[in-house]
Protein backbone atom coordinates (compact mmCIF):
# COMPACT_ATOMS: atom_id res chain seq x y z
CA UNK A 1 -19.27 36.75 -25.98
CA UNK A 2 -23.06 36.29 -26.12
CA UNK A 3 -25.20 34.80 -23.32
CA UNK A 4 -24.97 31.03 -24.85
CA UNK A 5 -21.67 31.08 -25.00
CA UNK A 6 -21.34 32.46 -21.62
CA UNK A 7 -23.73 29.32 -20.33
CA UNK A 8 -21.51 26.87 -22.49
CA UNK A 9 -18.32 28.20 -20.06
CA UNK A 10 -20.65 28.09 -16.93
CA UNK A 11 -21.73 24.61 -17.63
CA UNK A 12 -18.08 23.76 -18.32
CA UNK A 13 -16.94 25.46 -14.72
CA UNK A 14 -19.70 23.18 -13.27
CA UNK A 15 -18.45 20.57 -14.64
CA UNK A 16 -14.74 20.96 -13.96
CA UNK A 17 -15.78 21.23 -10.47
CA UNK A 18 -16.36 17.66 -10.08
CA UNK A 19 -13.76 16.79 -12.50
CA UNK A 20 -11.08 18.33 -9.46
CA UNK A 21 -12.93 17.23 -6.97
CA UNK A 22 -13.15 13.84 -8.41
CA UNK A 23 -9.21 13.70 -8.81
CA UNK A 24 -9.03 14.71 -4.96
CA UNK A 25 -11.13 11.92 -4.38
CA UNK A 26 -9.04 9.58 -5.68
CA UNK A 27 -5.61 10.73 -4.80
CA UNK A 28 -6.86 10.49 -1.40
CA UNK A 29 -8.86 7.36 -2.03
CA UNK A 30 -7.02 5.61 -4.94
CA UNK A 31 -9.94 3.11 -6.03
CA UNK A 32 -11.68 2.19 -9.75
CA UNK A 33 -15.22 3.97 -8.29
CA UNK A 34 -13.63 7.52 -8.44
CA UNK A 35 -10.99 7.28 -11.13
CA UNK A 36 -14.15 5.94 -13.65
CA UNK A 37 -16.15 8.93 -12.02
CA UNK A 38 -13.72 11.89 -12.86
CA UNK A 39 -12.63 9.81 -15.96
CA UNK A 40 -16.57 9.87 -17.13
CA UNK A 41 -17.07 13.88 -16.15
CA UNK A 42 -13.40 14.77 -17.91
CA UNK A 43 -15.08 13.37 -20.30
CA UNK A 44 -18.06 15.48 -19.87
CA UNK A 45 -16.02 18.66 -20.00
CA UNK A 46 -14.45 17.96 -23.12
CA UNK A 47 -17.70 17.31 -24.76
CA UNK A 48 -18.74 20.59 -23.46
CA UNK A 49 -15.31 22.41 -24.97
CA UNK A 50 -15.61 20.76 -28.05
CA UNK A 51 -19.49 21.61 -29.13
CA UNK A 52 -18.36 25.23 -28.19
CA UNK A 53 -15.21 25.33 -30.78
CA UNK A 54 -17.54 23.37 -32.91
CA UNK A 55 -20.93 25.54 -32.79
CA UNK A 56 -17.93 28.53 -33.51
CA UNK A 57 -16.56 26.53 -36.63
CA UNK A 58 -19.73 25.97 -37.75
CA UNK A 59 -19.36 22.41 -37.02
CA UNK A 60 -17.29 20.33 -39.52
CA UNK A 61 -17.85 17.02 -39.52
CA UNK A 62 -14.50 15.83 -38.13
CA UNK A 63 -14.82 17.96 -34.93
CA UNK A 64 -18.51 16.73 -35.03
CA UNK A 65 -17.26 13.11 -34.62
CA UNK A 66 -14.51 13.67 -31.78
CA UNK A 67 -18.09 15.05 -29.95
CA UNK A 68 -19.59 12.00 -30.57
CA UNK A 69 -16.49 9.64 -29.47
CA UNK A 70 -16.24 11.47 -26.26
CA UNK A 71 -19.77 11.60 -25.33
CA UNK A 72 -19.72 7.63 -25.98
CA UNK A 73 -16.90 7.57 -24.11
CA UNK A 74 -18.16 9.37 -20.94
CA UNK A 75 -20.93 6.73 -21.39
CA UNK A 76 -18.80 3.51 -21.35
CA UNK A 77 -16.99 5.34 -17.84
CA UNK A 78 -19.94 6.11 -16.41
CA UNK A 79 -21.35 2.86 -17.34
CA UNK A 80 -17.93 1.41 -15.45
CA UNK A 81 -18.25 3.82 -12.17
CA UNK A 82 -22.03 2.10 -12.02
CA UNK A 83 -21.07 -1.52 -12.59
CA UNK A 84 -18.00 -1.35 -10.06
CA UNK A 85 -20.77 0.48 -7.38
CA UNK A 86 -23.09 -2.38 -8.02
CA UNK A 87 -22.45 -6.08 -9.90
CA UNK A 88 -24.17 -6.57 -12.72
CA UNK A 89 -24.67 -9.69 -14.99
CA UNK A 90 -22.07 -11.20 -17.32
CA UNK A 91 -25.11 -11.16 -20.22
CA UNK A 92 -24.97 -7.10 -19.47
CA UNK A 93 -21.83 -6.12 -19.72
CA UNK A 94 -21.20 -8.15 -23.05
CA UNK A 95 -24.22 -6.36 -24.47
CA UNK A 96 -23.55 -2.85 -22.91
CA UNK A 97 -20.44 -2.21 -25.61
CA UNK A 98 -22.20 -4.06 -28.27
CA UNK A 99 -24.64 -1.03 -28.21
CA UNK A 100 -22.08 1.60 -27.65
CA UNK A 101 -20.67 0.14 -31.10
CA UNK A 102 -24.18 0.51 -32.76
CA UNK A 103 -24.74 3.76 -31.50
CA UNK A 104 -21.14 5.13 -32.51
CA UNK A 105 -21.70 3.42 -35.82
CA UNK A 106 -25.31 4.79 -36.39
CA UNK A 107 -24.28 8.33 -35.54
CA UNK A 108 -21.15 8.24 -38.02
CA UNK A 109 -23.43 6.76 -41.11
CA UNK A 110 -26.05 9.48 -40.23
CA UNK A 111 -23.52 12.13 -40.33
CA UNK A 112 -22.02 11.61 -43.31
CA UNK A 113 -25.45 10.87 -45.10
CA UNK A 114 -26.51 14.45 -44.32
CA UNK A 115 -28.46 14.25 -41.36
CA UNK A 116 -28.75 17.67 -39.21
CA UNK A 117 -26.67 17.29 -36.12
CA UNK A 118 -29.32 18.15 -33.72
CA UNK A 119 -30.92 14.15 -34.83
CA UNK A 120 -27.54 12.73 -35.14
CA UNK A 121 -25.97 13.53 -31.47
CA UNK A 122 -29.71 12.66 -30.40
CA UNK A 123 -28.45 8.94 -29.96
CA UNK A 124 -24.93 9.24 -28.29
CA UNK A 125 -26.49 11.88 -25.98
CA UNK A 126 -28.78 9.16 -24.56
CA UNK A 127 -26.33 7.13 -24.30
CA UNK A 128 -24.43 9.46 -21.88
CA UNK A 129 -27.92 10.20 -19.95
CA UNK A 130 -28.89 6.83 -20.00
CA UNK A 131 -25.34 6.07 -18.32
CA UNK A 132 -25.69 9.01 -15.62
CA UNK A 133 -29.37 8.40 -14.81
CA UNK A 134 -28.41 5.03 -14.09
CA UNK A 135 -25.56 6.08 -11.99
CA UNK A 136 -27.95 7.72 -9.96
CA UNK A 137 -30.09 5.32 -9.58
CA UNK A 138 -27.74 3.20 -8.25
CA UNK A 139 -26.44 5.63 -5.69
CA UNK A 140 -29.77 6.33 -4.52
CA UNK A 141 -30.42 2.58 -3.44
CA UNK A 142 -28.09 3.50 -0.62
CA UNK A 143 -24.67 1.78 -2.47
CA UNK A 144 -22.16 1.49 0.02
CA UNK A 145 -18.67 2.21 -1.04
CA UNK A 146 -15.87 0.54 0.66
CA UNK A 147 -15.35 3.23 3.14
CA UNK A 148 -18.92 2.17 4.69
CA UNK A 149 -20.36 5.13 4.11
CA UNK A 150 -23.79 5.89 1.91
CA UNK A 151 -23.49 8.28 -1.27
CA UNK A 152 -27.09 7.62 -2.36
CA UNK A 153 -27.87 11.84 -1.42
CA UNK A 154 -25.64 12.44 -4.88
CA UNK A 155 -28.30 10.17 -6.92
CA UNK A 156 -31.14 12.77 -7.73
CA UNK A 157 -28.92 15.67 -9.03
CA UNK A 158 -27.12 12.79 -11.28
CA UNK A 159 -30.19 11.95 -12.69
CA UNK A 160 -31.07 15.28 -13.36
CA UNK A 161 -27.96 16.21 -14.79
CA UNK A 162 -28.36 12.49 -17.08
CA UNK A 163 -31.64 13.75 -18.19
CA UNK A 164 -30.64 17.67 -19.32
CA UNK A 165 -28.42 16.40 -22.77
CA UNK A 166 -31.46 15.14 -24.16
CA UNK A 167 -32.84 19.00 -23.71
CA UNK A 168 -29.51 20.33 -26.04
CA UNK A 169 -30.64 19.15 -29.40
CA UNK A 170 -34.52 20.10 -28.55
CA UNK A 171 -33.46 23.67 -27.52
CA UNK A 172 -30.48 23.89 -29.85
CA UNK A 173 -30.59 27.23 -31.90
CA UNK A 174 -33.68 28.83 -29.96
CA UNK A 175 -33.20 32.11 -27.43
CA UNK A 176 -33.66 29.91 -24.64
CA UNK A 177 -31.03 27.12 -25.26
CA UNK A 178 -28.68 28.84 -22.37
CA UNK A 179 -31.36 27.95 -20.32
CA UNK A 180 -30.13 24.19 -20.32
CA UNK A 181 -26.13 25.00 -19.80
CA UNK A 182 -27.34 27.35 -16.95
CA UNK A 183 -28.90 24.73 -15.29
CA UNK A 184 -26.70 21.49 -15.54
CA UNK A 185 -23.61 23.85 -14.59
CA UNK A 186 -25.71 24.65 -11.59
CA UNK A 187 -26.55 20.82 -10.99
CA UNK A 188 -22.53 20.10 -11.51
CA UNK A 189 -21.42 22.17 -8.92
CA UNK A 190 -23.92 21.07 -6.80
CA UNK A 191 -22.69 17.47 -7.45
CA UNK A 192 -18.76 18.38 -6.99
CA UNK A 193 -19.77 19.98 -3.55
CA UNK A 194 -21.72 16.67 -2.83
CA UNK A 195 -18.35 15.13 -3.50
CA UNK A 196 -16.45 17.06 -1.17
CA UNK A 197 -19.19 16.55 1.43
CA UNK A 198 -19.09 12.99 0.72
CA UNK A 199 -14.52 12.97 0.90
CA UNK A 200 -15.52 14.46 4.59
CA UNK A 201 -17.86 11.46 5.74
CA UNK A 202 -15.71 8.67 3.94
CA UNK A 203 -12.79 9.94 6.20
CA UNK A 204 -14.56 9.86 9.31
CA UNK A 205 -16.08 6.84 8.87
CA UNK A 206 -12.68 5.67 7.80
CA UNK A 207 -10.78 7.25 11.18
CA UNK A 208 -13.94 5.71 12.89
CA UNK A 209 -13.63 2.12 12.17
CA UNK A 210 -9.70 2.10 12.46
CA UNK A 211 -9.98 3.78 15.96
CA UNK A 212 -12.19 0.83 16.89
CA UNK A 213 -10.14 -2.05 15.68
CA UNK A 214 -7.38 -0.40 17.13
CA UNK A 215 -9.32 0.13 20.43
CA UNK A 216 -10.31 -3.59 20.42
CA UNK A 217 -6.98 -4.62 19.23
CA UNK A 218 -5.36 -3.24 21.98
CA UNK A 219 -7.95 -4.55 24.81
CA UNK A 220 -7.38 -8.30 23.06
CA UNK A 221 -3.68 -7.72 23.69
CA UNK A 222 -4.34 -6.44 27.56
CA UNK A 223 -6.21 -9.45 28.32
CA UNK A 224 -3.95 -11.87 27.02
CA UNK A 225 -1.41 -10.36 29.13
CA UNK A 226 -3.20 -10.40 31.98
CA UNK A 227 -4.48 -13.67 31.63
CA UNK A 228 -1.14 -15.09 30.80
CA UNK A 229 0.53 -12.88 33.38
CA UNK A 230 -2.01 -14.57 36.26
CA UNK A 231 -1.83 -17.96 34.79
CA UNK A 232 2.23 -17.99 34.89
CA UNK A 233 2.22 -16.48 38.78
CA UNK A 234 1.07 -19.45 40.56
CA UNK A 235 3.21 -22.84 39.02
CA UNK A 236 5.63 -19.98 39.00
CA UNK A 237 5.22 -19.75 43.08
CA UNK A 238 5.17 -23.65 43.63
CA UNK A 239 8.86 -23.65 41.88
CA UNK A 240 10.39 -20.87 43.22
CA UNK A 241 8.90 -22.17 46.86
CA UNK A 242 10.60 -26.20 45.81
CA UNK A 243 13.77 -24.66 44.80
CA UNK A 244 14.08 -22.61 47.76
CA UNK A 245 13.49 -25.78 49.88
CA UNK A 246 16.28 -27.26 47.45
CA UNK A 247 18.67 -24.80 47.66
CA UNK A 248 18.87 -25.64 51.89
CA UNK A 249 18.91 -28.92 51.63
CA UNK A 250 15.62 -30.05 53.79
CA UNK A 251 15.85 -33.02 51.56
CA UNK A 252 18.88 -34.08 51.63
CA UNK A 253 22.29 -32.91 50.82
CA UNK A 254 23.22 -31.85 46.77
CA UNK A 255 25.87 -32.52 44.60
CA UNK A 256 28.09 -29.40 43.74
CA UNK A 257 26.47 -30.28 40.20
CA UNK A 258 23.26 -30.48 41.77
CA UNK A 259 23.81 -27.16 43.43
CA UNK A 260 24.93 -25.52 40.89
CA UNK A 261 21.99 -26.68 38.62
CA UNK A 262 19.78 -25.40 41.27
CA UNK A 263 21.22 -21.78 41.33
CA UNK A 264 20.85 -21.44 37.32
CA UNK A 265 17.27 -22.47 37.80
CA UNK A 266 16.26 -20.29 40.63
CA UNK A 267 17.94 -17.52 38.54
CA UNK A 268 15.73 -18.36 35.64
CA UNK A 269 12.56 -18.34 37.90
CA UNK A 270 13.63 -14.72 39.12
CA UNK A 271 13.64 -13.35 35.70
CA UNK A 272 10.68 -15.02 34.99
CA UNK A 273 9.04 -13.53 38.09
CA UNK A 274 9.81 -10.26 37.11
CA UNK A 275 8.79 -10.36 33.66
CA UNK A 276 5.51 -11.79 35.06
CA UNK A 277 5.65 -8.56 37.65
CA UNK A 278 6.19 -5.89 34.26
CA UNK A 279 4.05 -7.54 32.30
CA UNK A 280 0.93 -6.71 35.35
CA UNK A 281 2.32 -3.29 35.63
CA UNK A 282 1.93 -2.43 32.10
CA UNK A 283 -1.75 -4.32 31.72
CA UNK A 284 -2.79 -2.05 34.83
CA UNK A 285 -1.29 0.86 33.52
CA UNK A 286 -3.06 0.38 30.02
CA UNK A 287 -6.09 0.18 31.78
CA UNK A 288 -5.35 2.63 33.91
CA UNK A 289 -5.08 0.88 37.40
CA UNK A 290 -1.59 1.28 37.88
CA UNK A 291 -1.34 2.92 41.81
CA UNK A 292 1.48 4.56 43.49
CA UNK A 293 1.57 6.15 46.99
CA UNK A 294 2.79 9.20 48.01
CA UNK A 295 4.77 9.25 51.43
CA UNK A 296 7.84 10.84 52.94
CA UNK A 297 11.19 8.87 53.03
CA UNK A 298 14.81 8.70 53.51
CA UNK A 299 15.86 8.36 49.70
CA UNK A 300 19.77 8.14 50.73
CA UNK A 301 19.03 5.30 52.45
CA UNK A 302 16.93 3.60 49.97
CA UNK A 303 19.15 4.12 47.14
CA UNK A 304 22.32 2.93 49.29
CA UNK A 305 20.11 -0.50 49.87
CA UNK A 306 19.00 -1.25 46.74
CA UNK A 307 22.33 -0.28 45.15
CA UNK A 308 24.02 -3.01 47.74
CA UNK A 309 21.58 -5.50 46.30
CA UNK A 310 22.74 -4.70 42.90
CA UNK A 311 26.48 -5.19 43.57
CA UNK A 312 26.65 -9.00 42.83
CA UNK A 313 25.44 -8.09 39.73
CA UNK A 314 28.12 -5.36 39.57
CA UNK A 315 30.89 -7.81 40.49
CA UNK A 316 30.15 -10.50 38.23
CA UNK A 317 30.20 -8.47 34.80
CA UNK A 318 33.74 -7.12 35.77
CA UNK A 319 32.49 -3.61 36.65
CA UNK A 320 32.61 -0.53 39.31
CA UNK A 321 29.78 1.47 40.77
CA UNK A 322 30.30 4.70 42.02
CA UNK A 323 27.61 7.03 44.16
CA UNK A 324 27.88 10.48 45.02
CA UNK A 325 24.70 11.47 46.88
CA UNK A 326 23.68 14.53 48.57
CA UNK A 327 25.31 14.41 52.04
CA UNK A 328 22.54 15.55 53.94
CA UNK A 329 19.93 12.86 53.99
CA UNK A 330 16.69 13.91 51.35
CA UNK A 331 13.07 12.97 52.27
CA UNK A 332 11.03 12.78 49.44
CA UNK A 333 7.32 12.39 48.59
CA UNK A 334 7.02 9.01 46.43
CA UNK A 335 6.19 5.84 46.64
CA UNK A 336 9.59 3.71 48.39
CA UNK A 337 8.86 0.62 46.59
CA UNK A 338 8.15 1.63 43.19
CA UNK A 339 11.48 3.95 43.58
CA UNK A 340 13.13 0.99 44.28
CA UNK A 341 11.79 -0.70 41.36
CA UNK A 342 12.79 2.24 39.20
CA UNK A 343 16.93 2.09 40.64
CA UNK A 344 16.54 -1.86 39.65
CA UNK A 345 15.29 -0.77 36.02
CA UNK A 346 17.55 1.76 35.66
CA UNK A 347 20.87 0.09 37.04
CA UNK A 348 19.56 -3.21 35.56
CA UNK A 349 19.83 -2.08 32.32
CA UNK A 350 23.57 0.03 32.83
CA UNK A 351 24.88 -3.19 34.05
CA UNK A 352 23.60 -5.11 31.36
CA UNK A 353 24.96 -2.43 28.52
CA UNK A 354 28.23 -1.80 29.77
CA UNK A 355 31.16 -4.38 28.93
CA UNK A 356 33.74 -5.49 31.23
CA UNK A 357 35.83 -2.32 32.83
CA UNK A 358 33.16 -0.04 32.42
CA UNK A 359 31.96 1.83 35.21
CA UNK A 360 28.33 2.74 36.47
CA UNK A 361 28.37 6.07 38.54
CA UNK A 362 24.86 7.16 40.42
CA UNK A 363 24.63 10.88 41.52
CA UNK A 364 22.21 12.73 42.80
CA UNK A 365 21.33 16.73 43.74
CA UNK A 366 18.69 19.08 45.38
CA UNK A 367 17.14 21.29 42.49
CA UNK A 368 14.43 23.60 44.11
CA UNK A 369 11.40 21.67 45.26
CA UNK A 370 13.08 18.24 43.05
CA UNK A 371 15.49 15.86 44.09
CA UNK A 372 17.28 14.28 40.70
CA UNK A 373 18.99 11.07 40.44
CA UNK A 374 21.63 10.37 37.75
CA UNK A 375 22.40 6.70 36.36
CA UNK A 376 25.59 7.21 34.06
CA UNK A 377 27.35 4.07 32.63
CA UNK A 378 30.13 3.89 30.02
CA UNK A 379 27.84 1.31 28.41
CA UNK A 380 27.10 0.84 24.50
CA UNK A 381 24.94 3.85 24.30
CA UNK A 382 21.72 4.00 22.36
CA UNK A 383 21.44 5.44 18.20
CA UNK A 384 19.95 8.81 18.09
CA UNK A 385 17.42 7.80 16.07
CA UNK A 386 16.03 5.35 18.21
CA UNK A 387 16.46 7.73 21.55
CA UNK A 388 12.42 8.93 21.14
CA UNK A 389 11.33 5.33 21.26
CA UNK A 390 12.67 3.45 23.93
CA UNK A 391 9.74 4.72 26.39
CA UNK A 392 7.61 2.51 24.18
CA UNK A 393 6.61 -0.86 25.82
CA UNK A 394 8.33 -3.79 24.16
CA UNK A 395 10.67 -1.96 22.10
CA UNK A 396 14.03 -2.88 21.82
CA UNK A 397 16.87 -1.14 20.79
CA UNK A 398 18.41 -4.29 19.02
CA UNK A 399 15.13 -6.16 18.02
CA UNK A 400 16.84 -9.24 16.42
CA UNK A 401 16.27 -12.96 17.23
CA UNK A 402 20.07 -12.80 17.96
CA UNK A 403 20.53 -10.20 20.13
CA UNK A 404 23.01 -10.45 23.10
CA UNK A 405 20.96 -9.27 26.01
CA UNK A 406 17.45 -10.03 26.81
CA UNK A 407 14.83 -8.33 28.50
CA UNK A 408 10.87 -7.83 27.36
CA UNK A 409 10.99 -4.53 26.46
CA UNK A 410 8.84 -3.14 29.22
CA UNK A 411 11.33 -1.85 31.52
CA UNK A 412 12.02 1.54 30.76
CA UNK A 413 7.94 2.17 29.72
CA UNK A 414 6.75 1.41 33.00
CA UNK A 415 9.63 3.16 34.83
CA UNK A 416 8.79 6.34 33.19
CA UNK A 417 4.93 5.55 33.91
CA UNK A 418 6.14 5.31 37.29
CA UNK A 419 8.31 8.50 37.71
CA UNK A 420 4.95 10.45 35.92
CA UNK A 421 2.80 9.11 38.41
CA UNK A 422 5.01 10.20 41.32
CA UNK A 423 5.36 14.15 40.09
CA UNK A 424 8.75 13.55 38.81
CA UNK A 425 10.26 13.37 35.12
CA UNK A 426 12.90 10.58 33.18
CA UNK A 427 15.00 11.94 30.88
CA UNK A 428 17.90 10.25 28.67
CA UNK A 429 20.95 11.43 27.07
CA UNK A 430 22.70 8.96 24.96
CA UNK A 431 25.39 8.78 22.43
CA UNK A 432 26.01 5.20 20.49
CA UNK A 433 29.69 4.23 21.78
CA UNK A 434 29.82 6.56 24.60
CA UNK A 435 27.46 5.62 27.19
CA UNK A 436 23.98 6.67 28.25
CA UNK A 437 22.92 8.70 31.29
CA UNK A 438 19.32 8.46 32.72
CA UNK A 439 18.05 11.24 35.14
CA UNK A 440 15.03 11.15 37.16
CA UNK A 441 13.36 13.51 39.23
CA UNK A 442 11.11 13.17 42.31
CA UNK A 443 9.52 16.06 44.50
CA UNK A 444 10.88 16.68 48.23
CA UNK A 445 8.24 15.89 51.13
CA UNK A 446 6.59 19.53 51.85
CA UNK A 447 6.80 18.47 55.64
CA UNK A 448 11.02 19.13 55.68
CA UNK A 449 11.98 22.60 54.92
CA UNK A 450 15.22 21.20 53.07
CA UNK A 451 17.73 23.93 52.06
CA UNK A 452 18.42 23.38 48.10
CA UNK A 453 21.47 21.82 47.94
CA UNK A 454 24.15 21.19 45.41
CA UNK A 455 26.06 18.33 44.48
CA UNK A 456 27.63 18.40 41.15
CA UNK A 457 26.78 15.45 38.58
């Protein structure tokens, strides 16, 4: 192999180079921009493949006119990536493949009439410069593509690269016609590495913009919860405080209708209430104002009472709750309310899932420097697959307009918020059928030197 033909192969690398990056491009970035780009340089390479078998085969004139086709091809696709970059007329692009016909049709008649092929590829080559020059033109205006981001940088060594076929016919047959190949595979490369440069910025910019819609998106959602969540406290107070008057009769006395009417509505306002209460909890523990303290108490006792609160609850959906706590009384370091709140979560939702002659059992035991609480119901367990994602605020494990049970969704997100926040964990083990079983931890209060102890589960 002699030095030209080893420039014709380095020109082709160069050129392949964008080709692959071109096809990354758009794989990643499916649009008509890049698949016209890599289209137009693939187009490029084969010219480049083809003068080399056809400089070798002295050039026939049937090989001589696929060169010509593809270089007027890598025109017309270059001529595309431009136009889709930047909108043209309707006048130009009606006369822009009326002249690719002329200048296919010229070349051919030239050819065949004997004309050396050094003046004959002189027109389709400036086609195909005249196509990349104005390619890079139009990315050095500063085009923006749809990711936002600027490739005019690439425009220069496009031009350059548009201008060197014009030097191929001039240079053709001298000592110094590697000189040309040389330098547009050089220019190539340089472009594909532009390209991958450029894949780089498009992506961030990309990632960039979707983190801030998502960032606003979710700030639009926290203050329409908030504001909605503030709005619906106060008529919500004047009812509940009328019904309450209601309920003991200050007015006068009720029907058993009446009475009955009033219960169903004060039980109504009590669910409201408290998906008014979950909805706060998660806005301020979006934003990050969610507060707990952190004090000693008697956890036997609070669990007892809030468990005694639940039994109504127990009662009415046919069912029996069962406790076996550690029998020496457990002072932890949490917040007494909030662990009350998480007990009402947790129990909440076993009574809700468990159907008539199911039992709900609550255990707890000393574990080292952790005091863990069990809630275990024979309930209708929860899919596998959908075991990772009921943390996740609103989700619910039957999502339908129809479902049987209601609830918002926030329940278990901000009780495991709330367990974090106090040092402790939440974790579930469920099987659909069978029954779920939610354990939380919470650390002992460093103040009483409690002996581990063990009460089995």
């Amino acid at each position: 192999m002699n030095v030209q033909d080893g420039a014709i192969l380095f020109n082709a690398y160069g050129i392949l180079t964008v080709v692959a990056v071109s096809w990354l491009v758009s794989r990643r970035h499916p649009q008509p921009f890049f698949w016209n780009w890599a289209r137009g340089y693939g187009c490029n390479l084969a010219l480049i493949l083809t003068d080399f078998v056809a400089a070798a085969a002295h050039r026939p004139i049937p090989v001589t006119l696929v060169e010509i086709v593809i270089c007027l091809t890598g025109a017309w696709f270059f001529f595309q990536t431009s136009r889709l970059l930047q909108g043209r007329s309707a006048l130009e692009r009606r006369l822009y493949p009326i002249v690719i016909a002329i200048v296919a049709v010229l070349s051919a008649g030239a050819l065949y009439a004997g004309v050396p092929y050094t003046s004959v590829a002189t027109l389709p080559l400036l086609s195909l410069s005249a196509s990349t020059v104005w390619l890079g033109i139009v990315l050095t205006r500063a085009v923006k593509t749809a990711g936002g981001v600027g490739v005019q940088w690439l425009g220069i060594p496009l031009v350059i690269s548009g201008l060197l076929p014009l030097t191929f016919p001039l240079s053709a047959g001298t000592p110094w016609s590697w000189a040309g190949y040389i330098a547009s595979g050089l220019i190539h490369m340089q472009v594909g590495t532009g390209m991958i440069v450029f894949l780089l910025e498009e992506n961030t910019a990309r990632l960039r913009l979707e983190h801030d819609r998502l960032v606003e998106a979710d700030q639009a959602k926290l203050m329409f919860l908030s504001t909605i969540s503030h709005e619906l406290r106060t008529p919500l107070t004047a009812i509940s405080g009328n019904l309450e008057l209601l309920a003991s009769e200050i007015g006068g006395p009720l029907t058993p209708d009446q009475t009955s009417f009033v219960g169903w509505i004060r039980q109504g306002t009590r669910q409201l209430g408290a998906l008014i209460e979950s909805l706060l909890d998660t806005v301020q523990a979006e934003a990050g104002h969610l507060r707990v303290k952190r004090e000693p108490f008697e956890l036997n006792e609070t669990v007892e009472q809030t468990l005694a609160s639940l039994r109504a609850l127990v009662a009415k959906g046919e069912l029996t709750l069962t406790t076996d706590l550690p029998a020496v009384g457990v002072t932890v370091e949490a917040d007494p309310l909030r662990v009350v709140q998480v007990l009402n979560n947790l129990v909440g939702n076993a009574i809700k899932f468990t159907k008539p002659g199911g039992r709900i059992h609550v255990a707890g035991k000393i574990e080292g420097d952790y005091v863990q609480i069990a809630v275990i119901d024979s309930g209708i367990g929860i899919p596998e697959h959908l075991i990772s994602r009921i943390f996740e605020p609103f989700f619910q494990v039957d999502g339908s307009l129809a479902r049987k049970q209601g609830g918002s969704g926030l329940g278990l997100a901000i009780t495991k918020r709330l367990i974090t926040m106090m040092g402790g964990d939440l974790l579930v083990n469920s099987r659909q059928g069978e029954g779920s079983r939610f354990t939380f931890t919470l650390p002992l209060a460093p103040v009483r030197g409690l002996a581990d102890q063990a009460v089995p589960l």
